[in-house]
PDB file of N, CA and C in Angstrom:
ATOM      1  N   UNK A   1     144.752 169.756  -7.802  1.00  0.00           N
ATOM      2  CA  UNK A   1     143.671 169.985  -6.850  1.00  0.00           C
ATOM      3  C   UNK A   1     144.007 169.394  -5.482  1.00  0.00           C
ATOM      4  N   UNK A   2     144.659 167.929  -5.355  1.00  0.00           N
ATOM      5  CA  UNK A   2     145.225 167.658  -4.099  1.00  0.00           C
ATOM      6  C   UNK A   2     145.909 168.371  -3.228  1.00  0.00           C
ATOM      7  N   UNK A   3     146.550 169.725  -4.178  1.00  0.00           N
ATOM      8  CA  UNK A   3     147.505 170.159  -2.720  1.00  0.00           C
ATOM      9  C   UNK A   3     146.805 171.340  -2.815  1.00  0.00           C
ATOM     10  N   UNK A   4     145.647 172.229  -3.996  1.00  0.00           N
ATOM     11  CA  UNK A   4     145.459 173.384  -4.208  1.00  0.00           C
ATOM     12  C   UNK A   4     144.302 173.386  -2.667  1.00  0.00           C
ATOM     13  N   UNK A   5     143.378 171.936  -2.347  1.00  0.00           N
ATOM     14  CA  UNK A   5     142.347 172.256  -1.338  1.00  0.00           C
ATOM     15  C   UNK A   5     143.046 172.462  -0.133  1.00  0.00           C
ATOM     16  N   UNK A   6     144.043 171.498   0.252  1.00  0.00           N
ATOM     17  CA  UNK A   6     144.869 172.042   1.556  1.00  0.00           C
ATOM     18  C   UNK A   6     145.497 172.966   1.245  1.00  0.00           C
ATOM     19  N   UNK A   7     145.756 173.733   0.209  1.00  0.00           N
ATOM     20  CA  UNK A   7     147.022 174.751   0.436  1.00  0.00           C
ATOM     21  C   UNK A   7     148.403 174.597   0.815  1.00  0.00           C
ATOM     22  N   UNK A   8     148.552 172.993   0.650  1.00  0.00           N
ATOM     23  CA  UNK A   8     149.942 172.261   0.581  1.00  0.00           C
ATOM     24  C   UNK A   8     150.434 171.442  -0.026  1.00  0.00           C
ATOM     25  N   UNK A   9     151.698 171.105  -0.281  1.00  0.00           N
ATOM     26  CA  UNK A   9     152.224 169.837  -0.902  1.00  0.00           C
ATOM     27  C   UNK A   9     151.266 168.473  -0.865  1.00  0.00           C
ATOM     28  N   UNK A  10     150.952 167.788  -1.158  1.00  0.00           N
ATOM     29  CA  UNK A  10     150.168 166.327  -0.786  1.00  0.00           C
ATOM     30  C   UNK A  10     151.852 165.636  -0.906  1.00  0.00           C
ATOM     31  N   UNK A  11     151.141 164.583  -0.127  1.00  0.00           N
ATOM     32  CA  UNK A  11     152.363 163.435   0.200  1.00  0.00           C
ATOM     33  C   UNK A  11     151.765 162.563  -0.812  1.00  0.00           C
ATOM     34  N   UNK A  12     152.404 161.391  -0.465  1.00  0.00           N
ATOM     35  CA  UNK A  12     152.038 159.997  -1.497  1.00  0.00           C
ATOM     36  C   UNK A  12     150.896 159.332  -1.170  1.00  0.00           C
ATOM     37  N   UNK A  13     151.079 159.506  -0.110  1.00  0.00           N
ATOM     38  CA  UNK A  13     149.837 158.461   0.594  1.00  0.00           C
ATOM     39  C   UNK A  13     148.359 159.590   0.239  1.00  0.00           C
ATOM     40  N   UNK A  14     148.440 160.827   0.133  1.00  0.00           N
ATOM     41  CA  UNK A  14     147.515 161.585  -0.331  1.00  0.00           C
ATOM     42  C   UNK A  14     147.366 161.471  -1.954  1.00  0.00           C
ATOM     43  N   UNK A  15     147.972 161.845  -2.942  1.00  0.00           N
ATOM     44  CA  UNK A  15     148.038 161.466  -4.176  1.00  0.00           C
ATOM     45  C   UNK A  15     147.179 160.212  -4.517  1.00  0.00           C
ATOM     46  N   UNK A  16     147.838 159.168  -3.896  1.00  0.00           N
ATOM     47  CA  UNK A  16     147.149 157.860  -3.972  1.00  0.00           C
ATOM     48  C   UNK A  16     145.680 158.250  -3.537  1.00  0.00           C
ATOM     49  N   UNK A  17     145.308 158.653  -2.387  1.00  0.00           N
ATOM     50  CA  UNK A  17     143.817 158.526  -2.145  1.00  0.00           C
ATOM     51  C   UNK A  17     142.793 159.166  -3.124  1.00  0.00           C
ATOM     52  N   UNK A  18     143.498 160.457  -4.072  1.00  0.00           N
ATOM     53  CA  UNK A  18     143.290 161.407  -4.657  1.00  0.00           C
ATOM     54  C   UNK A  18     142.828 160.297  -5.871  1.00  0.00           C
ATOM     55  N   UNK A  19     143.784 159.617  -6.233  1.00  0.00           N
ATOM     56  CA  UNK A  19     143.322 158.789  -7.171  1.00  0.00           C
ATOM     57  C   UNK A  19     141.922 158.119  -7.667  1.00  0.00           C
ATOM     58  N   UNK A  20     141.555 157.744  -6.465  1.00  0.00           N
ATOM     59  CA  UNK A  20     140.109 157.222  -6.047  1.00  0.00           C
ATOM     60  C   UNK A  20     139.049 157.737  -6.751  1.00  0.00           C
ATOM     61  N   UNK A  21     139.281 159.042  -6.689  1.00  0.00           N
ATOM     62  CA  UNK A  21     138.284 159.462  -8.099  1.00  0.00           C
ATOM     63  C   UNK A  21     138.011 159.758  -9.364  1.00  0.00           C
ATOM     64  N   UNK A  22     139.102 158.549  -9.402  1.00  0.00           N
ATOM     65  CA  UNK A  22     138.941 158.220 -11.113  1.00  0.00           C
ATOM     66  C   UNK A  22     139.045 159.680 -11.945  1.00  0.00           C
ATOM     67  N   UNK A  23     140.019 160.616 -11.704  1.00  0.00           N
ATOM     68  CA  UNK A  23     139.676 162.060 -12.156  1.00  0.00           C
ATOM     69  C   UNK A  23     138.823 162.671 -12.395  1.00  0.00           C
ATOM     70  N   UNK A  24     137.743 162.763 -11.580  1.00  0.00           N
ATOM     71  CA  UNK A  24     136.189 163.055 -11.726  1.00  0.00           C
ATOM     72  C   UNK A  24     136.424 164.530 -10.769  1.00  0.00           C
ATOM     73  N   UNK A  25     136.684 165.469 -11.251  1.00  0.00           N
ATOM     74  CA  UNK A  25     137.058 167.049 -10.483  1.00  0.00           C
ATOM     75  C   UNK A  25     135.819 166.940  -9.109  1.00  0.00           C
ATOM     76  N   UNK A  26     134.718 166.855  -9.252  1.00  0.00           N
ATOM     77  CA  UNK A  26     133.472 167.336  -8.415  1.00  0.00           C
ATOM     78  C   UNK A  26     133.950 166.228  -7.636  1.00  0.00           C
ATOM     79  N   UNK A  27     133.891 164.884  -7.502  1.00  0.00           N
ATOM     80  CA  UNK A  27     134.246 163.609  -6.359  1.00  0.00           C
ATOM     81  C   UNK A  27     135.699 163.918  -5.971  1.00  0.00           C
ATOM     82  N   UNK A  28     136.939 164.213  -6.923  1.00  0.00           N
ATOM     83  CA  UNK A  28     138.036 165.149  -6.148  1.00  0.00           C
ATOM     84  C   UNK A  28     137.748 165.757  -4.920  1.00  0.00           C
ATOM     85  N   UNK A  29     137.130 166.756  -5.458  1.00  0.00           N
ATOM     86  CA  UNK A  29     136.764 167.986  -4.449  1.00  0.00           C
ATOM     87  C   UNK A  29     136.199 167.656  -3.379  1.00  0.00           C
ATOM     88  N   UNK A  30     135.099 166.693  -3.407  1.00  0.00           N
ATOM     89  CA  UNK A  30     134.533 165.841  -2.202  1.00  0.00           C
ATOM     90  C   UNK A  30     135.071 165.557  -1.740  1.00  0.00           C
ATOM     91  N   UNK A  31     136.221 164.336  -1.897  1.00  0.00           N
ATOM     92  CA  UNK A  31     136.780 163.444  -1.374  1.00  0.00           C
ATOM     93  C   UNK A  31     137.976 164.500  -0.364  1.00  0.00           C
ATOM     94  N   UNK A  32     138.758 165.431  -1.080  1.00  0.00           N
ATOM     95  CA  UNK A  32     139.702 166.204  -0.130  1.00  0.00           C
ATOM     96  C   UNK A  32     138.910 166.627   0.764  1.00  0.00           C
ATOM     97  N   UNK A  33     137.699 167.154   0.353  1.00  0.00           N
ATOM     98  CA  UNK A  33     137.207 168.430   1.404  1.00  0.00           C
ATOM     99  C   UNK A  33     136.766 167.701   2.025  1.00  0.00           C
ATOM    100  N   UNK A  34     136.146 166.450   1.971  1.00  0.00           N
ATOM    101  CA  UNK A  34     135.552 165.850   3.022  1.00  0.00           C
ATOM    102  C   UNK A  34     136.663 165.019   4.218  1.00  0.00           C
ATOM    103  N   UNK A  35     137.872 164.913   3.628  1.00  0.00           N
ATOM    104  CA  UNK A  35     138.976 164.181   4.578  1.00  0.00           C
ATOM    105  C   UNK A  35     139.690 165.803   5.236  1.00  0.00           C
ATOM    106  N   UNK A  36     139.963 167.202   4.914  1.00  0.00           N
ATOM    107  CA  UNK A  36     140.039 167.994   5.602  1.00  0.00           C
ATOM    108  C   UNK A  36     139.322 168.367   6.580  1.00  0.00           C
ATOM    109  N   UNK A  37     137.735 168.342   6.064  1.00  0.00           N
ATOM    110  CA  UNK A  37     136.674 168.154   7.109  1.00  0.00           C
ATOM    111  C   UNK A  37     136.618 167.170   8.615  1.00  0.00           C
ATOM    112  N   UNK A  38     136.780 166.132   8.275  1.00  0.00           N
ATOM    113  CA  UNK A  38     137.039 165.137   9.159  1.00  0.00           C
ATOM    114  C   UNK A  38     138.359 164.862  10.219  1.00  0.00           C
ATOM    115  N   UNK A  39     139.397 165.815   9.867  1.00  0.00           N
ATOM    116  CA  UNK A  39     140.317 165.954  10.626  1.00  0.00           C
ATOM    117  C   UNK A  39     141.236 164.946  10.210  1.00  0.00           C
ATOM    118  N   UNK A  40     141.589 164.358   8.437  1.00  0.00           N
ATOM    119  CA  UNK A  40     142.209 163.321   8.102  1.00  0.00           C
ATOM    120  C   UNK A  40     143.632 164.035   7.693  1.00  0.00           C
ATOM    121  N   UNK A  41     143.626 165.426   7.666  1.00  0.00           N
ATOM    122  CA  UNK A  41     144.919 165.495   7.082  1.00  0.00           C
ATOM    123  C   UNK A  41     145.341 166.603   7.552  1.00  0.00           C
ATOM    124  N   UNK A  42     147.028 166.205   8.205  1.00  0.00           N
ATOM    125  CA  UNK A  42     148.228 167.625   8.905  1.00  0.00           C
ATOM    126  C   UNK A  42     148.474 167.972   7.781  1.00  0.00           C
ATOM    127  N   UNK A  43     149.169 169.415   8.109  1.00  0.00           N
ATOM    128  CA  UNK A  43     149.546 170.080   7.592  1.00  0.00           C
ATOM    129  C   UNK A  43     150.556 170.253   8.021  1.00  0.00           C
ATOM    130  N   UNK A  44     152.448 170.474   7.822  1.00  0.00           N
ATOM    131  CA  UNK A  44     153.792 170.693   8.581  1.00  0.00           C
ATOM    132  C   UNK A  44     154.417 170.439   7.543  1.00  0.00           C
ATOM    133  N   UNK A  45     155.066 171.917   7.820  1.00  0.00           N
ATOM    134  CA  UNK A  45     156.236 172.554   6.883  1.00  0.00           C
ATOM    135  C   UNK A  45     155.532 172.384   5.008  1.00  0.00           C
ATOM    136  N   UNK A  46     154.152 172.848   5.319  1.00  0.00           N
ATOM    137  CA  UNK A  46     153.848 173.065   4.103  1.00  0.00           C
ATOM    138  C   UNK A  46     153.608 171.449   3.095  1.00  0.00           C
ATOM    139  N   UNK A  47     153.612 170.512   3.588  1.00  0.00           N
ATOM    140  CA  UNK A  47     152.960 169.218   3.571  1.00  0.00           C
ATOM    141  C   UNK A  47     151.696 168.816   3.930  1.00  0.00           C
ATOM    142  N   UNK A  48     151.266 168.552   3.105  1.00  0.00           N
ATOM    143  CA  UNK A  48     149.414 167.673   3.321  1.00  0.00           C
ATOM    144  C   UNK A  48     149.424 166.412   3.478  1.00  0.00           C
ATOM    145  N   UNK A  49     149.612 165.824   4.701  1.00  0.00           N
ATOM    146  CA  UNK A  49     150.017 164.156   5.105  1.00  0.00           C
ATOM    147  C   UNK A  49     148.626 163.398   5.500  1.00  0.00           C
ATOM    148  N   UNK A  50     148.593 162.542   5.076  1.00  0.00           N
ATOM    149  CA  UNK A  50     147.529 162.011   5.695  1.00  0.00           C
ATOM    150  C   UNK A  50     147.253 161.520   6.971  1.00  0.00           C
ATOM    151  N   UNK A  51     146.198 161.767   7.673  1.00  0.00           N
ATOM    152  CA  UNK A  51     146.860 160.901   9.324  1.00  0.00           C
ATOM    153  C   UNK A  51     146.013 159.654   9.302  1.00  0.00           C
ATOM    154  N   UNK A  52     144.682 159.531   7.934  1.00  0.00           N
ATOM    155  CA  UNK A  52     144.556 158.031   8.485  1.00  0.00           C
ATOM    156  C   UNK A  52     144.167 157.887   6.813  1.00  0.00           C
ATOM    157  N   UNK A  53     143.710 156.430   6.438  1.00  0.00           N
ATOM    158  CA  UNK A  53     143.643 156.323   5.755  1.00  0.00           C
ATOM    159  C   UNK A  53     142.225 155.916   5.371  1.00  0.00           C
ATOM    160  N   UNK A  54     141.319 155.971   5.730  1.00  0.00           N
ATOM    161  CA  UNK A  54     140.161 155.546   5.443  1.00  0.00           C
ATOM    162  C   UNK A  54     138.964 156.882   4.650  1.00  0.00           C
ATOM    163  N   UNK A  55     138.435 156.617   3.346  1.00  0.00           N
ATOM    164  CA  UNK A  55     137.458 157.358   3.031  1.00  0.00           C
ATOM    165  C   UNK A  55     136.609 158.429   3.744  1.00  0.00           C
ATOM    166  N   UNK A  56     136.502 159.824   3.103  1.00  0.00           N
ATOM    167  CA  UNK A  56     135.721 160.341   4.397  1.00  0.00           C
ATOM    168  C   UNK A  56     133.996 160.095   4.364  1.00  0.00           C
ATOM    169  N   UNK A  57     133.400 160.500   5.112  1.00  0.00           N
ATOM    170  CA  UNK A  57     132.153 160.075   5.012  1.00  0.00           C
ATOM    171  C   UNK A  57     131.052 160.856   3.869  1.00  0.00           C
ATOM    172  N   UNK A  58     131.562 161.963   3.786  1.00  0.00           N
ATOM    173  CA  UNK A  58     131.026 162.842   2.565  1.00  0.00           C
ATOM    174  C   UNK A  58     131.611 162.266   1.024  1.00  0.00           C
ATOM    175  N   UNK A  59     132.490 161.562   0.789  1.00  0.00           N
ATOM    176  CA  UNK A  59     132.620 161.165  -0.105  1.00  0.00           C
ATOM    177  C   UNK A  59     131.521 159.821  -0.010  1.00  0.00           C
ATOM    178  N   UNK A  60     131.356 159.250   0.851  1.00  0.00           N
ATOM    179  CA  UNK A  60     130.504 157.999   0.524  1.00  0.00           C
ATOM    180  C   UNK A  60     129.452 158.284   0.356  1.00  0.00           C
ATOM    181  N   UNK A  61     128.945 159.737   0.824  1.00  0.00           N
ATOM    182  CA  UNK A  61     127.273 160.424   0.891  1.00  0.00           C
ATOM    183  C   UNK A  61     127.286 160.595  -0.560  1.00  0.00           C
ATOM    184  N   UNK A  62     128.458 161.698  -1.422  1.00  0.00           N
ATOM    185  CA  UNK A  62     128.323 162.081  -2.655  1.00  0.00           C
ATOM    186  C   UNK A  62     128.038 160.793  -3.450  1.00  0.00           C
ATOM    187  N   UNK A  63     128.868 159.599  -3.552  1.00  0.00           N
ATOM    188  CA  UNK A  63     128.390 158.653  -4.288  1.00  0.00           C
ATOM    189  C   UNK A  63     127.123 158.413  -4.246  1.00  0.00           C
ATOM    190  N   UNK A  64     126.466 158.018  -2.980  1.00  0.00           N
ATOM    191  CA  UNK A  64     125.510 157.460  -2.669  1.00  0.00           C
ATOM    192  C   UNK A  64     124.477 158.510  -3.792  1.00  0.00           C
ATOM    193  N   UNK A  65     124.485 159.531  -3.427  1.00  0.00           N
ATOM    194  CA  UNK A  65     123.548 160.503  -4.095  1.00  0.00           C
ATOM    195  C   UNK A  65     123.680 160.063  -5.261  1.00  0.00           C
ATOM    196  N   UNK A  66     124.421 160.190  -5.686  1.00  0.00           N
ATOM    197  CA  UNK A  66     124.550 159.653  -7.461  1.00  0.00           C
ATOM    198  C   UNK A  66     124.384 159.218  -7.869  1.00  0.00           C
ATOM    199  N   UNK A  67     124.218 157.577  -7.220  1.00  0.00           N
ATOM    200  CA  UNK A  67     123.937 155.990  -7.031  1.00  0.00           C
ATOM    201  C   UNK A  67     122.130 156.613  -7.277  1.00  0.00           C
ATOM    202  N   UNK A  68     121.571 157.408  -6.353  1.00  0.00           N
ATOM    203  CA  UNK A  68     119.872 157.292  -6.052  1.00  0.00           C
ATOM    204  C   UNK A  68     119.838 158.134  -7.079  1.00  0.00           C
ATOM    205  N   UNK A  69     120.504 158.601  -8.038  1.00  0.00           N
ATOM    206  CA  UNK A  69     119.977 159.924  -9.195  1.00  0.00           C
ATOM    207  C   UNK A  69     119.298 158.405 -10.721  1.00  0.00           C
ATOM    208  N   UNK A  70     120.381 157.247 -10.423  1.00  0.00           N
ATOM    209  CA  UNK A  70     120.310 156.774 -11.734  1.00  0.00           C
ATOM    210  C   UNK A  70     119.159 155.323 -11.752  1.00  0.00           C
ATOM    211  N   UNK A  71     118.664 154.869 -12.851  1.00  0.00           N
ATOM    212  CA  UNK A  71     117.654 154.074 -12.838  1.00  0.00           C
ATOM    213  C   UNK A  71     118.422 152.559 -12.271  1.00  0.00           C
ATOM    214  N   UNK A  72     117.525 151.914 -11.695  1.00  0.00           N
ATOM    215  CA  UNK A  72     117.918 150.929 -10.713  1.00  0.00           C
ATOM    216  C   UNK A  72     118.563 149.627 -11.610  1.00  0.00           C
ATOM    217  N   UNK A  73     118.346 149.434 -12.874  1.00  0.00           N
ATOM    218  CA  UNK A  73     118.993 148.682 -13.888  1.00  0.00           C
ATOM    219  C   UNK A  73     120.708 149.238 -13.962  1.00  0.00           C
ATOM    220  N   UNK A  74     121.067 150.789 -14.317  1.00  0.00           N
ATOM    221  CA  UNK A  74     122.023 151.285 -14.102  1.00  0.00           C
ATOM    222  C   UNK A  74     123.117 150.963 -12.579  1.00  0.00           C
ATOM    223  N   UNK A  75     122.166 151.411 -11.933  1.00  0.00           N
ATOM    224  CA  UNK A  75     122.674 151.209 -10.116  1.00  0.00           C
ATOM    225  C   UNK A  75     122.894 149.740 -10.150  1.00  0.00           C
ATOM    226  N   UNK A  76     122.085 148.619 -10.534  1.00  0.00           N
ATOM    227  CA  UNK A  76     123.015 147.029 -10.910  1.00  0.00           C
ATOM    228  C   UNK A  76     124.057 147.085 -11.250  1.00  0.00           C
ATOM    229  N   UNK A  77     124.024 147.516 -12.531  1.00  0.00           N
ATOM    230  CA  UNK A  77     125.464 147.661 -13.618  1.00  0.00           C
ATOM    231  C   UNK A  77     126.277 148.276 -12.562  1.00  0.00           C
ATOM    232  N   UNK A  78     126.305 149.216 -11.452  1.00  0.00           N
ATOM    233  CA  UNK A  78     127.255 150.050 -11.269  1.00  0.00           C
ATOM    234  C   UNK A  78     128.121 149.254  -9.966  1.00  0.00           C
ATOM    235  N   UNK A  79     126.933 148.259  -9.366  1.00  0.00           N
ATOM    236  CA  UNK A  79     127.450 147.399  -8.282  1.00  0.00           C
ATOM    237  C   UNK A  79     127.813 146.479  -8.608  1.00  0.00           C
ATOM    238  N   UNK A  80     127.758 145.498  -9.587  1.00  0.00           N
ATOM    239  CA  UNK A  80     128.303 144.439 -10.050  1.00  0.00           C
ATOM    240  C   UNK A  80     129.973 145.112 -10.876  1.00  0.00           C
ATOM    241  N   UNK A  81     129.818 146.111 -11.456  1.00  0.00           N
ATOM    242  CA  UNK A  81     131.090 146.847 -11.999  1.00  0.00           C
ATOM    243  C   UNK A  81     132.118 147.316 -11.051  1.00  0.00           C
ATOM    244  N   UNK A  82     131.513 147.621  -9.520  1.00  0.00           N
ATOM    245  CA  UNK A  82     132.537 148.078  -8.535  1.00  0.00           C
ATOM    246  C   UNK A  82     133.385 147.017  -7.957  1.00  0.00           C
ATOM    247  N   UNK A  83     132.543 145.541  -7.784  1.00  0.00           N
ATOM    248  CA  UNK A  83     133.258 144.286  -7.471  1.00  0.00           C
ATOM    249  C   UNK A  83     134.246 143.743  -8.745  1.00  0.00           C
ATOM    250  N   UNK A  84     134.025 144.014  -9.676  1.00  0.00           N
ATOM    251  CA  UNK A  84     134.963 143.438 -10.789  1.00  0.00           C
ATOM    252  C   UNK A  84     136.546 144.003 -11.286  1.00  0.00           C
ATOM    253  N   UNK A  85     136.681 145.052 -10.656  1.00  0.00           N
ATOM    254  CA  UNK A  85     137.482 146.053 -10.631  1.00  0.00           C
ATOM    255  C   UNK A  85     137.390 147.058 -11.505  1.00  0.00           C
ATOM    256  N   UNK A  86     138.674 148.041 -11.613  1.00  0.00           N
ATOM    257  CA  UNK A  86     138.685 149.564 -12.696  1.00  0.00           C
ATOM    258  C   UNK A  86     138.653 148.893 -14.537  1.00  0.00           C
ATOM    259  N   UNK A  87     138.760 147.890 -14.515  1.00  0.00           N
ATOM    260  CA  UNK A  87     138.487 147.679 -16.133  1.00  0.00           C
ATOM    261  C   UNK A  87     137.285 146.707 -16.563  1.00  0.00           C
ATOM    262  N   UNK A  88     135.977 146.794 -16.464  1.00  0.00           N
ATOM    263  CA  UNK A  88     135.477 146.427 -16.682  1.00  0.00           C
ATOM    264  C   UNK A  88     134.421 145.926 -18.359  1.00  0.00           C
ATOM    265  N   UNK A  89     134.786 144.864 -19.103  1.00  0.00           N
ATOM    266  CA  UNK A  89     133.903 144.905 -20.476  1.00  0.00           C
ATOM    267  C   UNK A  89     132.502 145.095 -20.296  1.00  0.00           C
ATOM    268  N   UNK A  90     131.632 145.419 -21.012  1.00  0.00           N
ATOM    269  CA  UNK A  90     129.973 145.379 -21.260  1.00  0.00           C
ATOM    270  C   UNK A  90     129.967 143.952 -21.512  1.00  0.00           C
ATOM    271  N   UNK A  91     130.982 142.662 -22.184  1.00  0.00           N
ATOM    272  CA  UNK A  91     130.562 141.661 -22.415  1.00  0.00           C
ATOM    273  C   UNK A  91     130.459 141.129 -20.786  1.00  0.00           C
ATOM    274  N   UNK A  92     131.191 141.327 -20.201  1.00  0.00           N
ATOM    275  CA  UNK A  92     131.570 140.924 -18.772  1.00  0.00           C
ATOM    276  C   UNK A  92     130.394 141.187 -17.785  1.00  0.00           C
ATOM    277  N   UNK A  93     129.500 142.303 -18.047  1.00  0.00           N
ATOM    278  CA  UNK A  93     128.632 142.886 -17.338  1.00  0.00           C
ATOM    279  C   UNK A  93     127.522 141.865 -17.693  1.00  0.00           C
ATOM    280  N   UNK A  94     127.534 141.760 -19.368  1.00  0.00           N
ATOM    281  CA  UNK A  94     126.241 141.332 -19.721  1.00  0.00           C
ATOM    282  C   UNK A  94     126.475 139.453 -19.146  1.00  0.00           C
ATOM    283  N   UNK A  95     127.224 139.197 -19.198  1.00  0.00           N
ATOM    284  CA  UNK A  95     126.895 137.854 -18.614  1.00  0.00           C
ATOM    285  C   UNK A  95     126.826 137.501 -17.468  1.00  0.00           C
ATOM    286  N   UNK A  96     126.761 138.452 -16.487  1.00  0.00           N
ATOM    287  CA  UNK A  96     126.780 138.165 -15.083  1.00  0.00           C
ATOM    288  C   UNK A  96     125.767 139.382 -15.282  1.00  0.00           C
ATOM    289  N   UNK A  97     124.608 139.829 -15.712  1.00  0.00           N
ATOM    290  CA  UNK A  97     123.748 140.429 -15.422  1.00  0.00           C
ATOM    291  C   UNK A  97     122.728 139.641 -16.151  1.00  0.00           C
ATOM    292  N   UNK A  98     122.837 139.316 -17.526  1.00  0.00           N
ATOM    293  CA  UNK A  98     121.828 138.380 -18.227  1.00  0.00           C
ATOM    294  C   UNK A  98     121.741 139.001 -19.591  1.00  0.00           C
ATOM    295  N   UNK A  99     121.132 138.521 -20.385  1.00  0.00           N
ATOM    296  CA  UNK A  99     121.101 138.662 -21.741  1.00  0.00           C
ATOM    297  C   UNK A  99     120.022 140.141 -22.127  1.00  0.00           C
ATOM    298  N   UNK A 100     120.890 140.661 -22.564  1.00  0.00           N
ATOM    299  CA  UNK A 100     119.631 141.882 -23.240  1.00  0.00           C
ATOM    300  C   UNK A 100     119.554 142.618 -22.294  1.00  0.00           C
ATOM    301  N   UNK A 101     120.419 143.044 -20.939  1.00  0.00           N
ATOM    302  CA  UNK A 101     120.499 143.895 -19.616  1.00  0.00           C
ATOM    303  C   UNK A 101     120.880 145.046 -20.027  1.00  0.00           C
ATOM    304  N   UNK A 102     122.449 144.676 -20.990  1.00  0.00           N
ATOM    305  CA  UNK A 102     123.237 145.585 -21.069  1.00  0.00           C
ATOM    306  C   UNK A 102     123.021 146.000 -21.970  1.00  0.00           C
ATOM    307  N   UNK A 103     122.996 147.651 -22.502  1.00  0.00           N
ATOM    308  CA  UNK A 103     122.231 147.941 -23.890  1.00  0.00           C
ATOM    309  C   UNK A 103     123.872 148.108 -24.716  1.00  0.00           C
ATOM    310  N   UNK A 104     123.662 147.791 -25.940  1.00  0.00           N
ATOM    311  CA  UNK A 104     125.237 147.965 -26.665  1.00  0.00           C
ATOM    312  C   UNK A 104     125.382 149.311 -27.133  1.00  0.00           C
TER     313      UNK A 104
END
């Protein structure tokens, strides 16, 4: 999908950003279309380069939406889980959220 939305090769530094969404196809799709949108990525000799590196703003909208779809106990779990990094336990959650937060 990285090189199918530009219609080019992706570089590394694209791949990598591609990553970001945890292989989630629909936040994929955001995330390219919203950095094509924004004027984040050349195109030369059939290469998709990145020219900057920062998130586009439609990807932070799509989260956000997603964030306001789920119950505000969830939306905790999901902000305390984004600071802890990509591997996070439920035991880990539940003790820095409190006892009986986290459902097993």
């Amino acid at each position: 999908m990285a090189g199918d939305l530009p219609a080019a090769t992706p570089d590394l530094a694209m791949l990598r950003m591609a990553q970001q969404a945890g292989g989630r196809p629909l936040l994929l799709t955001e995330l390219i279309n919203g950095v094509l949108d924004e004027g984040g990525v050349t195109v030369t000799d059939g290469v998709a380069r990145l020219s900057r590196q920062r998130l586009p703003l439609r990807f932070h909208a799509s989260v956000q939406h997603r964030l306001e779809q789920v119950s505000p106990q969830a939306k905790q779990i999901a902000q305390i889980a984004s600071v802890l990094g990509r591997t996070v336990s439920l035991d880990q959650l539940a003790e820095l959220i409190g006892p009986g937060s986290v459902p097993a």
